[in-house]
Structures are given as structure tokens and as C-alpha cells.
N, C-alpha and C. Protein backbone atom coordinates (compact mmCIF):
# COMPACT_ATOMS: atom_id res chain seq x y z
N UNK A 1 -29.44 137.78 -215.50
CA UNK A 1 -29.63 138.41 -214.21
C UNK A 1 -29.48 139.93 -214.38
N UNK A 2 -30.21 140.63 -213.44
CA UNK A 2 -30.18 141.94 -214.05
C UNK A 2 -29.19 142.32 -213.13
N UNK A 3 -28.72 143.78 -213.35
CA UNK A 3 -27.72 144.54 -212.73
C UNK A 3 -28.05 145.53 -211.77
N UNK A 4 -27.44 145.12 -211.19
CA UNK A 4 -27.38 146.07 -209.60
C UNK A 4 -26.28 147.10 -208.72
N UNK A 5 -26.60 148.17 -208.43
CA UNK A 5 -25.52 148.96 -207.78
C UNK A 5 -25.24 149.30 -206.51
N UNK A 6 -24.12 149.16 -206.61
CA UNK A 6 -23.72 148.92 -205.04
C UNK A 6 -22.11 150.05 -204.64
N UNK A 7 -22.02 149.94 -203.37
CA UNK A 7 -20.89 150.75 -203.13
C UNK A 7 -19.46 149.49 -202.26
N UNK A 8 -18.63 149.56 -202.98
CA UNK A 8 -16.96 148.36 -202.44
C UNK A 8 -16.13 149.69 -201.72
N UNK A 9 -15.77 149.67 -201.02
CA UNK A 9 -14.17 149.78 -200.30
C UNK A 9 -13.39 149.07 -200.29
N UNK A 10 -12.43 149.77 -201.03
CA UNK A 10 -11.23 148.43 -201.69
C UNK A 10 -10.00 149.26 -201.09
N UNK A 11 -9.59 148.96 -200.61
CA UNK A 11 -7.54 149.70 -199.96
C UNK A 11 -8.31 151.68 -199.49
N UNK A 12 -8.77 151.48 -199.10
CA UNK A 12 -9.33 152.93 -198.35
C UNK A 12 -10.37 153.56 -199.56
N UNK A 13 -10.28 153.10 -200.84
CA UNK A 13 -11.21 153.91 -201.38
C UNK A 13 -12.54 153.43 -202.00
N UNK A 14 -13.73 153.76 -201.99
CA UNK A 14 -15.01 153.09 -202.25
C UNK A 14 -15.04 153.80 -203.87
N UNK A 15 -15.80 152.97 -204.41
CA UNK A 15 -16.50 153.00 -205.86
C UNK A 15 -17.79 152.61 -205.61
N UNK A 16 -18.58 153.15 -207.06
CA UNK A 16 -19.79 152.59 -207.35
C UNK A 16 -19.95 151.40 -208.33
N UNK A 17 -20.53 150.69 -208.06
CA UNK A 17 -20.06 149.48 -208.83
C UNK A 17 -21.33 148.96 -209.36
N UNK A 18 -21.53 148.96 -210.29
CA UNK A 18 -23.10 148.17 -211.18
C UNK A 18 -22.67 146.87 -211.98
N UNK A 19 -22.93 145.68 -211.69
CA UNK A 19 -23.09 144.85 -211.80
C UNK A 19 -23.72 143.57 -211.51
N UNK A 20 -23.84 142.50 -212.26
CA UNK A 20 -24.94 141.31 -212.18
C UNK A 20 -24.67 140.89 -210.35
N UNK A 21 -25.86 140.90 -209.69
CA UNK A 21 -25.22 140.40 -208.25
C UNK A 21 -24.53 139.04 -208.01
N UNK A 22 -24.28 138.10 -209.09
CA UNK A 22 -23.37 137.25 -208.65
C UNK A 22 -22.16 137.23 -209.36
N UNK A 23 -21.44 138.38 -209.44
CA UNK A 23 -20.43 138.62 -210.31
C UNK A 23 -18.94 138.74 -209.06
N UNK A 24 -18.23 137.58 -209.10
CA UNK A 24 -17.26 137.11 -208.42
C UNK A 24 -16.33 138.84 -207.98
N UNK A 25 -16.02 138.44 -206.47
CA UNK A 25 -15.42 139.59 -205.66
C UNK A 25 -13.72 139.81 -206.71
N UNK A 26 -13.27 138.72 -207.05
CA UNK A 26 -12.14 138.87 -208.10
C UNK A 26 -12.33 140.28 -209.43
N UNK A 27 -13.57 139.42 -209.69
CA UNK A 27 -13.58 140.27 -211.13
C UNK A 27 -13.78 142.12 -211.36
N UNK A 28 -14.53 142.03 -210.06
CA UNK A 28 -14.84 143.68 -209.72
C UNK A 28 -13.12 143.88 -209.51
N UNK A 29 -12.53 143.75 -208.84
CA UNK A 29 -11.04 143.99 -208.71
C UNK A 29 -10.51 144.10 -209.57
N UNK A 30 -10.42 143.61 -210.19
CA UNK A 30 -9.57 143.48 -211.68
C UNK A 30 -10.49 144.17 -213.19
N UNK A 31 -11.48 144.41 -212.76
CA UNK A 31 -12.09 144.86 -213.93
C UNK A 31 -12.44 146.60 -213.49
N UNK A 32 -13.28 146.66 -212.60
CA UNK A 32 -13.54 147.82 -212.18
C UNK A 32 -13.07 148.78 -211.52
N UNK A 33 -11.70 148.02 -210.57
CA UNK A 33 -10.86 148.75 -209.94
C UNK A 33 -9.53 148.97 -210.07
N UNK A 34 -9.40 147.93 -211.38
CA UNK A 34 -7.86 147.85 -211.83
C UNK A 34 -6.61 147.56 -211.20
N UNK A 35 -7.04 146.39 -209.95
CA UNK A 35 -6.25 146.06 -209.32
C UNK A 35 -6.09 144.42 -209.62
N UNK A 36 -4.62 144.28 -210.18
CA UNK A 36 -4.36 143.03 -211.18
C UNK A 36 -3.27 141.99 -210.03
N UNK A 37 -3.34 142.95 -208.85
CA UNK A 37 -2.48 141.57 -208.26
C UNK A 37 -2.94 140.51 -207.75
N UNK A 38 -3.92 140.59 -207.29
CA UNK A 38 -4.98 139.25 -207.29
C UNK A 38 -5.66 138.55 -208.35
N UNK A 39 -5.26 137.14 -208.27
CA UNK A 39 -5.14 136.81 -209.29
C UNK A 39 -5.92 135.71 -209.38
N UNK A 40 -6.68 135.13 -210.32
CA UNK A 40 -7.13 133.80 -210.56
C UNK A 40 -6.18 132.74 -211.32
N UNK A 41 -6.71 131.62 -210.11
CA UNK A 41 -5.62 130.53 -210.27
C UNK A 41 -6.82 129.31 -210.56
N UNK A 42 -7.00 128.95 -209.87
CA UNK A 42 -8.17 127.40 -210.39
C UNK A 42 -9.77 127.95 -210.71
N UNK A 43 -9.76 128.51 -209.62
CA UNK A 43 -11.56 129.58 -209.97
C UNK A 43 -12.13 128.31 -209.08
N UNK A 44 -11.47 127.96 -208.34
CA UNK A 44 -12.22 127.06 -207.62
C UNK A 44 -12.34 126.81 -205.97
N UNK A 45 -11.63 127.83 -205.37
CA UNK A 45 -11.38 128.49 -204.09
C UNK A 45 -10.54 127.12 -203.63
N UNK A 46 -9.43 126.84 -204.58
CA UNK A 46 -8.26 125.73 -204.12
C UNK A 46 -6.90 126.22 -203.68
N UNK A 47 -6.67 127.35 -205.00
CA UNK A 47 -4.87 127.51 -204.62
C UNK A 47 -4.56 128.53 -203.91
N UNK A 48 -5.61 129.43 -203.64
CA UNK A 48 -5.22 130.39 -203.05
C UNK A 48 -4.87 131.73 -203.27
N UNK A 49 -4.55 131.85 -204.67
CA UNK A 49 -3.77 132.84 -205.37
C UNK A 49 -4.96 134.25 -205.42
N UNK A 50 -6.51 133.93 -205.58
CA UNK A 50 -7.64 134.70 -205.11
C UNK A 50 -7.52 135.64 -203.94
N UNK A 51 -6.42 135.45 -203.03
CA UNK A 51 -7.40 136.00 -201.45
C UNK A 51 -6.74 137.09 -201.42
N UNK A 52 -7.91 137.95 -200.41
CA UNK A 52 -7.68 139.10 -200.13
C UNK A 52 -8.27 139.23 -199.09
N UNK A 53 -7.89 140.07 -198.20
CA UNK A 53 -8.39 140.27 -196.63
C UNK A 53 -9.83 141.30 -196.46
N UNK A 54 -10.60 140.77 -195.56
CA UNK A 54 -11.91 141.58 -195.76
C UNK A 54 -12.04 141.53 -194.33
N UNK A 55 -11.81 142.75 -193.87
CA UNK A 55 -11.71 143.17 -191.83
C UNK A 55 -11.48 142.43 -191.52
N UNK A 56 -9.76 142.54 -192.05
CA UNK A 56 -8.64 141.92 -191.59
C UNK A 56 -8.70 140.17 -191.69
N UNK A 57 -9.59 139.36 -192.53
CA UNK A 57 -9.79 138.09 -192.06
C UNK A 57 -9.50 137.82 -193.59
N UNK A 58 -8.74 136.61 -193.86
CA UNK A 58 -8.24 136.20 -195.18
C UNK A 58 -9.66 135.23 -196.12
N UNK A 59 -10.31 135.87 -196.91
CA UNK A 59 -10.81 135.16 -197.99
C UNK A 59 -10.70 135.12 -199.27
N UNK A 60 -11.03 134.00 -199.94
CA UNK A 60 -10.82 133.96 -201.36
C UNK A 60 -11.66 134.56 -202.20
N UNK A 61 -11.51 134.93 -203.07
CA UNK A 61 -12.62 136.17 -204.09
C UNK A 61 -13.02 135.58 -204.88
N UNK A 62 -12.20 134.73 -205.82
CA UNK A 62 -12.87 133.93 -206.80
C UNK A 62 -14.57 133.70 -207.37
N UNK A 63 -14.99 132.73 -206.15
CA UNK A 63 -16.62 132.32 -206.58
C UNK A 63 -17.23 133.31 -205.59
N UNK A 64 -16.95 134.31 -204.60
CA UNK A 64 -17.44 135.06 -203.37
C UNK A 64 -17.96 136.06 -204.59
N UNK A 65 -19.56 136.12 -204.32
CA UNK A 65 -19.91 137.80 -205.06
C UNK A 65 -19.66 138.56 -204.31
N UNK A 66 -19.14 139.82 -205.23
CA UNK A 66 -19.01 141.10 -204.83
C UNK A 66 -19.66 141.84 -204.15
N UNK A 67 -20.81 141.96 -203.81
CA UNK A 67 -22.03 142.42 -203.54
C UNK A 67 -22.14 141.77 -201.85
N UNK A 68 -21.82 140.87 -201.28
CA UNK A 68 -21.31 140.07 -200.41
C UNK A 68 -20.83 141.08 -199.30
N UNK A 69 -19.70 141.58 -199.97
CA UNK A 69 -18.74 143.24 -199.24
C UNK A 69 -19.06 144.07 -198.69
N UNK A 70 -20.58 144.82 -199.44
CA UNK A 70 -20.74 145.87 -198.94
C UNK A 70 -20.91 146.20 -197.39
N UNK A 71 -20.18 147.83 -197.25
CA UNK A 71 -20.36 147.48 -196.09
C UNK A 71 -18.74 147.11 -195.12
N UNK A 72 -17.85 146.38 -196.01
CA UNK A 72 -16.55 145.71 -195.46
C UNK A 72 -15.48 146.41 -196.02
N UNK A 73 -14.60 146.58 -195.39
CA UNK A 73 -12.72 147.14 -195.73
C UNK A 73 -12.65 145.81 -196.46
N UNK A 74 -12.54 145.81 -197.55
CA UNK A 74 -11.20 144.95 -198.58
C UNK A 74 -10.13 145.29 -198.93
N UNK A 75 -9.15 144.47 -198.38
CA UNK A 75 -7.59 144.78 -198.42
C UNK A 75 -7.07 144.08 -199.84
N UNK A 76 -6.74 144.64 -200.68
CA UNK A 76 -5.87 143.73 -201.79
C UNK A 76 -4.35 143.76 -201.50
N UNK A 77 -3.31 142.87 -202.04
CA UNK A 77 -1.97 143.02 -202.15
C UNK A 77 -1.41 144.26 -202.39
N UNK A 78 -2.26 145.15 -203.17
CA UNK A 78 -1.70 146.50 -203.77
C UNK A 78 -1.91 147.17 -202.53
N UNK A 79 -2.72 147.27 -200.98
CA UNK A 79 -3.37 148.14 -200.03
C UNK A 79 -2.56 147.33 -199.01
N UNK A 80 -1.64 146.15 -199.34
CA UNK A 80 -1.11 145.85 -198.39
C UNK A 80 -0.04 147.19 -197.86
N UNK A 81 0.94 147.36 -198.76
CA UNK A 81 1.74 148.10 -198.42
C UNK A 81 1.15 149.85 -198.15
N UNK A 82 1.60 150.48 -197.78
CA UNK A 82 1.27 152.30 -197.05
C UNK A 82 2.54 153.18 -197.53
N UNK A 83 2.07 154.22 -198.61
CA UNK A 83 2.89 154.96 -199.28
C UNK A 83 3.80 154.09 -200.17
N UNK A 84 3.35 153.30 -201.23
CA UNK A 84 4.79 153.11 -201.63
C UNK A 84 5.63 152.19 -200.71
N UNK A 85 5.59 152.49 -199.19
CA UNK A 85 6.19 151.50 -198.38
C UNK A 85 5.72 149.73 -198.57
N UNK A 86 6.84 149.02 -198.87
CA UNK A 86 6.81 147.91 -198.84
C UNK A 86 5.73 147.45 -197.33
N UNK A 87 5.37 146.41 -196.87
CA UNK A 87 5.07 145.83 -195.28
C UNK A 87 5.82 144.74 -195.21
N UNK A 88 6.14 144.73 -194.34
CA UNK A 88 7.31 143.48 -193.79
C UNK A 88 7.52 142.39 -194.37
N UNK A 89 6.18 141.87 -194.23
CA UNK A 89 6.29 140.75 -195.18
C UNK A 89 6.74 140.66 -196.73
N UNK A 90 6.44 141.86 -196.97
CA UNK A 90 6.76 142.35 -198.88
C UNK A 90 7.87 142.21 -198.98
N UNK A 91 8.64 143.24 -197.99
CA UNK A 91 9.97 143.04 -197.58
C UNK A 91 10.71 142.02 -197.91
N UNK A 92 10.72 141.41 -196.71
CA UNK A 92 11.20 140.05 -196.56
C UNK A 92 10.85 139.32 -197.96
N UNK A 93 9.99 138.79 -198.24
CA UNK A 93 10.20 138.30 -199.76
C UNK A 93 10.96 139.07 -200.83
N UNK A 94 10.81 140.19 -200.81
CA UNK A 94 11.98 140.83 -201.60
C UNK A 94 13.67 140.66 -201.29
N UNK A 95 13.37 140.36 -200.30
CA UNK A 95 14.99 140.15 -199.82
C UNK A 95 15.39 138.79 -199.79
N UNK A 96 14.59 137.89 -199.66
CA UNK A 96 14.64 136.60 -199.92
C UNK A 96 14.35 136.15 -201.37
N UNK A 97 14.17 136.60 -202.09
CA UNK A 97 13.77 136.68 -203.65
C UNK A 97 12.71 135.04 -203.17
N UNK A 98 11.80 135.36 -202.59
CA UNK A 98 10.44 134.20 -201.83
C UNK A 98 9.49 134.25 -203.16
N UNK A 99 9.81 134.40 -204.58
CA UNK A 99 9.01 133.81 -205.89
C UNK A 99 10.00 133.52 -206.50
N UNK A 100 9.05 132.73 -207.42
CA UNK A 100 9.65 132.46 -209.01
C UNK A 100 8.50 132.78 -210.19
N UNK A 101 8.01 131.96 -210.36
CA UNK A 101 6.61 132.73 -211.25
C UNK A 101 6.16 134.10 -210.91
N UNK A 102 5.61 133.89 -209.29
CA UNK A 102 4.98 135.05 -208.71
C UNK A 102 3.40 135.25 -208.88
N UNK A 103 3.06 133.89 -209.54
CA UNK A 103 1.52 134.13 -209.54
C UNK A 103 0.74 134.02 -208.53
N UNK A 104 1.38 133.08 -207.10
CA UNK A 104 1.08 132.83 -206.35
C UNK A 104 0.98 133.87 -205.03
N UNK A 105 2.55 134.39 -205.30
CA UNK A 105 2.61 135.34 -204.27
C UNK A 105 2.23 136.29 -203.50
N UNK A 106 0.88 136.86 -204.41
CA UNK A 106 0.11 137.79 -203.82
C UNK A 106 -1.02 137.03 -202.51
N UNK A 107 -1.11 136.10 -202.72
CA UNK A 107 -2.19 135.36 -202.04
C UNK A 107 -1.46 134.32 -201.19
N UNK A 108 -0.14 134.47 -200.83
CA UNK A 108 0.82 134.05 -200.11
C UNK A 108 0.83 134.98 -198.65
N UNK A 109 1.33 136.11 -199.39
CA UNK A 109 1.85 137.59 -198.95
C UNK A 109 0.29 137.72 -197.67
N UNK A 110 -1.18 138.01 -198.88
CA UNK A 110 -2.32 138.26 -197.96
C UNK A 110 -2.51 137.47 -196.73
N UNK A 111 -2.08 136.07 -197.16
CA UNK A 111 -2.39 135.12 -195.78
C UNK A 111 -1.53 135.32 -194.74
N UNK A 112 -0.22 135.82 -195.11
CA UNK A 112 0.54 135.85 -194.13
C UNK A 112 0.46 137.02 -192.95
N UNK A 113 -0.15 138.16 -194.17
CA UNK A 113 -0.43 139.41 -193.44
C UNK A 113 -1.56 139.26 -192.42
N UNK A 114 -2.25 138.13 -192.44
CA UNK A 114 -3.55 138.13 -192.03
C UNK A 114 -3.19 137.62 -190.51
N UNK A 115 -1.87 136.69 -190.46
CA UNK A 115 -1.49 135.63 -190.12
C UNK A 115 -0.66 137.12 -188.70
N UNK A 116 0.07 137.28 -189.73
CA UNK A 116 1.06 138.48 -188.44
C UNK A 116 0.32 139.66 -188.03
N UNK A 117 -0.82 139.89 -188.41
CA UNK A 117 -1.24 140.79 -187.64
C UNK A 117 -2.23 140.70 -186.66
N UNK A 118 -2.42 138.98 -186.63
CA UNK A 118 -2.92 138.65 -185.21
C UNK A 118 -2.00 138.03 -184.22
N UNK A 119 -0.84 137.70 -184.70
CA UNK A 119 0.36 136.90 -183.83
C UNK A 119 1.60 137.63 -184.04
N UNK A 120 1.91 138.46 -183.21
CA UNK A 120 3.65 138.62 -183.34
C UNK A 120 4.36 137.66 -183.71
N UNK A 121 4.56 136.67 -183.09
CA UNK A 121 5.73 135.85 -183.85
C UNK A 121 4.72 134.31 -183.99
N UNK A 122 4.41 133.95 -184.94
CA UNK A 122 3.67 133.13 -184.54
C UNK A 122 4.46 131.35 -184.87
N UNK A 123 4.01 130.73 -184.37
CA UNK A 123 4.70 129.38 -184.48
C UNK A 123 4.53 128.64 -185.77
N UNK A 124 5.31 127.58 -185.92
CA UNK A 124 5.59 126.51 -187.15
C UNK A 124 3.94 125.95 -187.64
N UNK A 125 3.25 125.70 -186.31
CA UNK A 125 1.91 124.98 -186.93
C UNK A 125 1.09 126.17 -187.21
N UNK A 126 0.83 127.47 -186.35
CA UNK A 126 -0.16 128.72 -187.11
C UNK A 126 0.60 129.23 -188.42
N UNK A 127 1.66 128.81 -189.13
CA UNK A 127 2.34 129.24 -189.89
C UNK A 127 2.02 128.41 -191.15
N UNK A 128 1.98 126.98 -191.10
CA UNK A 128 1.44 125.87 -191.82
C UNK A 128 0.13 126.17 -192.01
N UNK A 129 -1.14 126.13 -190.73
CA UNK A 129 -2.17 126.14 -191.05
C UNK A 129 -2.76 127.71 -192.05
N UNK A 130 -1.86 128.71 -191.61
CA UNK A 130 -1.86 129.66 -192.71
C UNK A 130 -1.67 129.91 -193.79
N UNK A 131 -0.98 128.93 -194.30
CA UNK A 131 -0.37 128.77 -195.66
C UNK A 131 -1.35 127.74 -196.11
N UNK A 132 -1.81 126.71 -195.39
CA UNK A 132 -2.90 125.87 -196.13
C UNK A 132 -3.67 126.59 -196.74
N UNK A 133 -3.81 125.92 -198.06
CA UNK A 133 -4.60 125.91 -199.18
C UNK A 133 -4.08 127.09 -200.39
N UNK A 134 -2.46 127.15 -200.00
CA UNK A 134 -1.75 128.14 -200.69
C UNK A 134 -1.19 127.60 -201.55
N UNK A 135 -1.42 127.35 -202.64
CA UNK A 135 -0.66 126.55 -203.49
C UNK A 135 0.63 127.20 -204.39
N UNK A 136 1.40 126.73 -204.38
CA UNK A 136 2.64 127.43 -204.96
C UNK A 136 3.29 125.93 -206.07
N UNK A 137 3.15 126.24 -207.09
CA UNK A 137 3.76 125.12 -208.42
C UNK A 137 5.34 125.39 -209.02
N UNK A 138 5.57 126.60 -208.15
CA UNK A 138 6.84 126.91 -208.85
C UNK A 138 7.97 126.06 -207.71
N UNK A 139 8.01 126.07 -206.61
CA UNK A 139 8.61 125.11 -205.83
C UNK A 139 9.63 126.52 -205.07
N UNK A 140 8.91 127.42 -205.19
CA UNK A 140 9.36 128.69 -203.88
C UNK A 140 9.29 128.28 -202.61
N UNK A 141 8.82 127.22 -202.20
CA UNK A 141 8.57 127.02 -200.34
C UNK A 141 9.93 127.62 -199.76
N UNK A 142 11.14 126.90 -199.86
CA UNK A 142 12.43 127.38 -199.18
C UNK A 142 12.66 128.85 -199.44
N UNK A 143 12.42 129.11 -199.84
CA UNK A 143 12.48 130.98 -199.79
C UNK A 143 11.30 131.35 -199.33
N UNK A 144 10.20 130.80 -199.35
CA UNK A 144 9.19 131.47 -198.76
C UNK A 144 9.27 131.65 -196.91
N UNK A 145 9.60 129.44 -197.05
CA UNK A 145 10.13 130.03 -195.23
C UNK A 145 10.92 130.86 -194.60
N UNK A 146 12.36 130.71 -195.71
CA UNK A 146 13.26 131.90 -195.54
C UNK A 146 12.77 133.28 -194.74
N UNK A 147 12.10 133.56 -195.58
CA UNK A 147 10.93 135.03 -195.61
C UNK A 147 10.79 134.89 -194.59
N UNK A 148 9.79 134.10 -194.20
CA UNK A 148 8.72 134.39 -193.01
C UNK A 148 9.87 134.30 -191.50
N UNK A 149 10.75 133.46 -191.46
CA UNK A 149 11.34 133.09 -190.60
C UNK A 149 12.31 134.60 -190.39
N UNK A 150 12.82 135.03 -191.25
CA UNK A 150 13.29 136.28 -191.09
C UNK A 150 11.84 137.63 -190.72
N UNK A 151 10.74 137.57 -191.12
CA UNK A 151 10.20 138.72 -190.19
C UNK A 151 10.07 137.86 -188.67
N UNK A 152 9.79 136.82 -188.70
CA UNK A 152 9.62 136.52 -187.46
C UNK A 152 11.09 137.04 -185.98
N UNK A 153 12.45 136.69 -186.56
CA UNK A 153 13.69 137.23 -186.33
C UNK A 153 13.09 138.49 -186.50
N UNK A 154 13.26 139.59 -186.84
CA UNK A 154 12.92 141.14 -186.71
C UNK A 154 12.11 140.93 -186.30
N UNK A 155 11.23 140.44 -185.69
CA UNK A 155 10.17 141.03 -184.73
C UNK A 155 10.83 140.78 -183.46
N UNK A 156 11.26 139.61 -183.36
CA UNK A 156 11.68 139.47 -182.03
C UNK A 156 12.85 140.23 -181.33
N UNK A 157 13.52 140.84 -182.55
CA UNK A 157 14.84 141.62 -182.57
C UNK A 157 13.79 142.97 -181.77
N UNK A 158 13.14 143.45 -181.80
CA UNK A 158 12.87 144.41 -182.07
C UNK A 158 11.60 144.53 -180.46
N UNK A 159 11.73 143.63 -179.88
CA UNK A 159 10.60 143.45 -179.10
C UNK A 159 11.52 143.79 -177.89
């Protein structure tokens, strides 16, 4: 397939990007933009560990071409946080120590962000159905709820 150029916005900043047009939204990330926290996990848009937010809506990058984007804000784990500043959710898993491997976590973190920034506090089942298809092998769930259940507490603290 021949190669094609195109322009990504990835965490506020655009590149030029030349590559085969079905060359997975992952790999431009990690290859061209040098952003390694998204991560491939099955390559099969199963565990989750792929996603990254694209105007504000959580998808997986994996098999998604790049070329797909143009045109769209892509948020990675690294564009989650502003200055150096952690975001709440980062937070809170840091304070909950919410990994163990951590391969997962970035694509934990994205869904959740995706998750609280359409629901202030959102409930047990938008919380589940957000986490579906998040796969975590290290057996972090109890710290993960930890996490979430504590921004949910600070938000409400705070309302």
C-alpha cells in the first residue's frame, strides 16, 4: 500500500504524519509521536489497554487507522493530565496505589476520564459499563474501586 500524508492532533499538538493508510491509530502514537503510554494488549480491540479519547469519546486504537482522526482532538494518557498536574483520576490511583503491572492502567485511567467528564458522580452501573471491556490480569480491581470511589467522595465533598 502506498503512503500517504496526513495531519493528527494528539494532546494539543498536530504533526505531519506519512504513512501506509491502514497503519493502526496505536502505532502512529508510539512510533511517530513517542507517546508509549498507550499500550497494546491483545491487538484485538478486547482488553482495553489501546484506548484513548478522540472528542472526548473513549476508543480503542489498536486496529482503528490513523488516518481515521484527521480532523479530531486525540487525547492520550500522557494529555490526560495539564502541566505536569496529575487529573483526579491519576490522582486517586496514585493514592490508592490502583496498579500492579500497570499495563492496563492507562486505558483504565482514559475510560474513566471519559466516564467523569460526562457525569459528576456517576453510579455503580455507568461505572461497570465503563470499565467494560477493561481488562486488568493483575487482579488491581479493589484498588481500582478504591480510586474511583474516592474521586467520586471529592466531588461530592466539594459540590
Amino acid at each position: 500500500m502506498s503512503k500517504t500524508e496526513y495531519i493528527l492532533n494528539v494532546n494539543g499538538k498536530s504533526k505531519n504524519i506519512v504513512s501506509s493508510e491502514d497503519k493502526p491509530l496505536l502505532y502512529i502514537l508510539r512510533d511517530d509521536f513517542k507517546l508509549t503510554g498507550t499500550k497494546l494488549g491483545c491487538g484485538l480491540e478486547q482488553c482495553g489497554s489501546c484506548a484513548v479519547l478522540v472528542d472526548g469519546s473513549k476508543i480503542l486504537s489498536c486496529n482503528r487507522p490513523a488516518i481515521e482522526f484527521v480532523d479530531k482532538e486525540i487525547t492520550t494518557i500522557e494529555g490526560i493530565s495539564k502541566n505536569d498536574v496529575l487529573n483526579e483520576i491519576q490522582q486517586s490511583f496514585k493514592e490508592f496505589n490502583a496498579a500492579q503491572c500497570g499495563y492496563c492502567t492507562s486505558g483504565i485511567i482514559v475510560s474513566l476520564t471519559e466516564l467523569f467528564n460526562k457525569k459528576q458522580t456517576p453510579g455503580k452501573k455507568e461505572i461497570i459499563e465503563s470499565l467494560s471491556g477493561q481488562l486488568c490480569r493483575c487482579g488491581s480491581h479493589a484498588s481500582v474501586l478504591k480510586a474511583i470511589n474516592n474521586v467520586i467522595k471529592l466531588r461530592k465533598n466539594n459540590d
